[in-house]
Protein backbone atom coordinates (compact mmCIF):
# COMPACT_ATOMS: atom_id res chain seq x y z
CA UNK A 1 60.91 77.34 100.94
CA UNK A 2 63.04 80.08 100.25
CA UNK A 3 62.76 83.43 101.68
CA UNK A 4 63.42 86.28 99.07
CA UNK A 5 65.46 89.92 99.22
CA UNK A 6 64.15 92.83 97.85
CA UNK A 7 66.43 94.88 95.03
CA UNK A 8 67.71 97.23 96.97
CA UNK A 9 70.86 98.08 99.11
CA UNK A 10 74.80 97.32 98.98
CA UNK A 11 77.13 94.92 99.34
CA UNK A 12 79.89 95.71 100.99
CA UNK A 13 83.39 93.19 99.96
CA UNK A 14 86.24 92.76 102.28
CA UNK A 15 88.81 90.56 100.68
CA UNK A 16 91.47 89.71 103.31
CA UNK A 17 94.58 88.54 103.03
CA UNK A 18 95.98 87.10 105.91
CA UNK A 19 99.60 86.43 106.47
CA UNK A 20 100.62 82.75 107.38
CA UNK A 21 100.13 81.11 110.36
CA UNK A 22 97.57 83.87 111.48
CA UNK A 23 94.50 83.15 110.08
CA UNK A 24 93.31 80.95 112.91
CA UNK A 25 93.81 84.26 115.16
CA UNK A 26 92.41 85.97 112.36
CA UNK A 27 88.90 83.99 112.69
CA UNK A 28 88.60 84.41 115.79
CA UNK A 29 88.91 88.05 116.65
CA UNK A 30 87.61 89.10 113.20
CA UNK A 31 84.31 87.17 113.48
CA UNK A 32 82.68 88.93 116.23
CA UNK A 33 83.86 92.62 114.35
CA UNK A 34 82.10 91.88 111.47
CA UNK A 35 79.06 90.42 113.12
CA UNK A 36 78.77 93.72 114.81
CA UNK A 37 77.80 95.03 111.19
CA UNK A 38 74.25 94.40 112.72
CA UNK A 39 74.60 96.88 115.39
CA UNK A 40 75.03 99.89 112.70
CA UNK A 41 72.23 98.87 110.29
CA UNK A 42 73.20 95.66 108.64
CA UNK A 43 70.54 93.63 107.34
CA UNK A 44 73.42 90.98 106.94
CA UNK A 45 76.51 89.50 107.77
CA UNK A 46 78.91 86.91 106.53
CA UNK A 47 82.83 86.08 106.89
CA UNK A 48 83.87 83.34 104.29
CA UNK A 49 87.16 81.23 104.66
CA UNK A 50 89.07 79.71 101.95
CA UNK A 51 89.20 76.05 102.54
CA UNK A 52 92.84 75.49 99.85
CA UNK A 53 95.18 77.88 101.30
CA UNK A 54 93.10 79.09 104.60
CA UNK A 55 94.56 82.77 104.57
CA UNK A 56 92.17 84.23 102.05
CA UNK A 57 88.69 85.48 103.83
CA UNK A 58 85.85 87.61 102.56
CA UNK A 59 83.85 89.50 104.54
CA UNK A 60 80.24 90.71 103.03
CA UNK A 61 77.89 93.08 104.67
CA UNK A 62 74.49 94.10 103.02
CA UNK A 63 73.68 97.56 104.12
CA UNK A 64 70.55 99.76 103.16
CA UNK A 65 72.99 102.12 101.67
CA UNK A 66 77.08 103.11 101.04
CA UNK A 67 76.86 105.67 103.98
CA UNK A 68 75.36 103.27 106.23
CA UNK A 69 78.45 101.05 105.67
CA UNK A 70 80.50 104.22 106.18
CA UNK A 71 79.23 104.85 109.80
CA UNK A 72 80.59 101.31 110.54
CA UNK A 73 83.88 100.61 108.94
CA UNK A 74 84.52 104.24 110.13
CA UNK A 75 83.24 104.17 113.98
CA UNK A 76 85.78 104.28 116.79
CA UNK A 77 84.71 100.47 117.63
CA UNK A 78 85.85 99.15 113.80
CA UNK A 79 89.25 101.28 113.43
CA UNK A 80 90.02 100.06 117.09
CA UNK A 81 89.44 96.38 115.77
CA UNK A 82 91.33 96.86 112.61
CA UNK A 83 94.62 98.28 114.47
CA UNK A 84 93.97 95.37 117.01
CA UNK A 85 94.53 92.72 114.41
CA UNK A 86 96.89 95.46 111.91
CA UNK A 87 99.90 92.35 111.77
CA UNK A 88 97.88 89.81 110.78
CA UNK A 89 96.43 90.89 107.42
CA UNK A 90 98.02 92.26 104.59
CA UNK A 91 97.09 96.03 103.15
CA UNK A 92 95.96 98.06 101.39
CA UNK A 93 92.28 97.16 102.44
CA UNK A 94 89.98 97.56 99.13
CA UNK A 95 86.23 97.34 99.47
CA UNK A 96 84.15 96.91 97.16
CA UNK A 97 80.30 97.96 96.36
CA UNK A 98 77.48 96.43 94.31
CA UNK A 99 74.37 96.64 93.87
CA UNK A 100 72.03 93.69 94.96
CA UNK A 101 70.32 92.86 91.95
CA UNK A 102 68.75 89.39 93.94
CA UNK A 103 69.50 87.51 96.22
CA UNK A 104 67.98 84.17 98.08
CA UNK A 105 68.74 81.29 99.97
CA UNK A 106 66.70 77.91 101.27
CA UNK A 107 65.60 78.02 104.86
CA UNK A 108 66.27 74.99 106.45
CA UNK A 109 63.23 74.19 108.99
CA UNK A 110 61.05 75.09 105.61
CA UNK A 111 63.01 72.22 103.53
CA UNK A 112 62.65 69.71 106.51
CA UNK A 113 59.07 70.71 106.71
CA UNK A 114 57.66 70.33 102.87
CA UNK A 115 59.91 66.47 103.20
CA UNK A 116 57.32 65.73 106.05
């Protein structure tokens, strides 16, 4: 029922901090940008919302390596994106880089299977 990760890549943090009354905008161009992780190597994507204040997001990436996250945050496609939405977040930018030490989740058609 759950499907594994092998010890070995990075996680790549984004914590944003949107100004108010923009993080609705935010969502919806920022989504698709860091979706796109996938087209430079990402093995995975996610962009989290804070459901109390709705202006704080965090964007995760897992990436085979720190360089690999380079070539995307860096590419013409990603600083284009970032001046696009430049007034509705908050700077400096600071991500971050760990280690995956493990890492799992439940799939869900497995869960609904094994209850069968």
């Amino acid at each position: 029922m759950s499907a594994g990760y092998r010890k070995e890549g990075v996680l790549c943090v984004v914590p944003w901090a949107i100004n108010p009354f923009r993080g609705d905008k935010f969502e919806e161009l920022w989504t698709p940008v860091a979706e796109a992780a996938l087209d430079f190597g990402a093995t995975g994507w996610a962009l989290f919302r804070s459901q109390e204040g709705q202006l704080d997001f965090i964007q995760h990436a897992y990436f085979p390596t720190k360089a690999d996250w380079d070539r995307y945050w860096y590419s013409d496609e990603l600083s284009e994106a970032r001046v696009s939405v430049q007034n509705h977040y908050q700077v400096p930018l600071l991500p971050t880089f760990h280690t995956v030490a493990g890492m799992g989740f439940l799939d869900p058609a497995a869960v609904a299977a094994a209850a069968q």
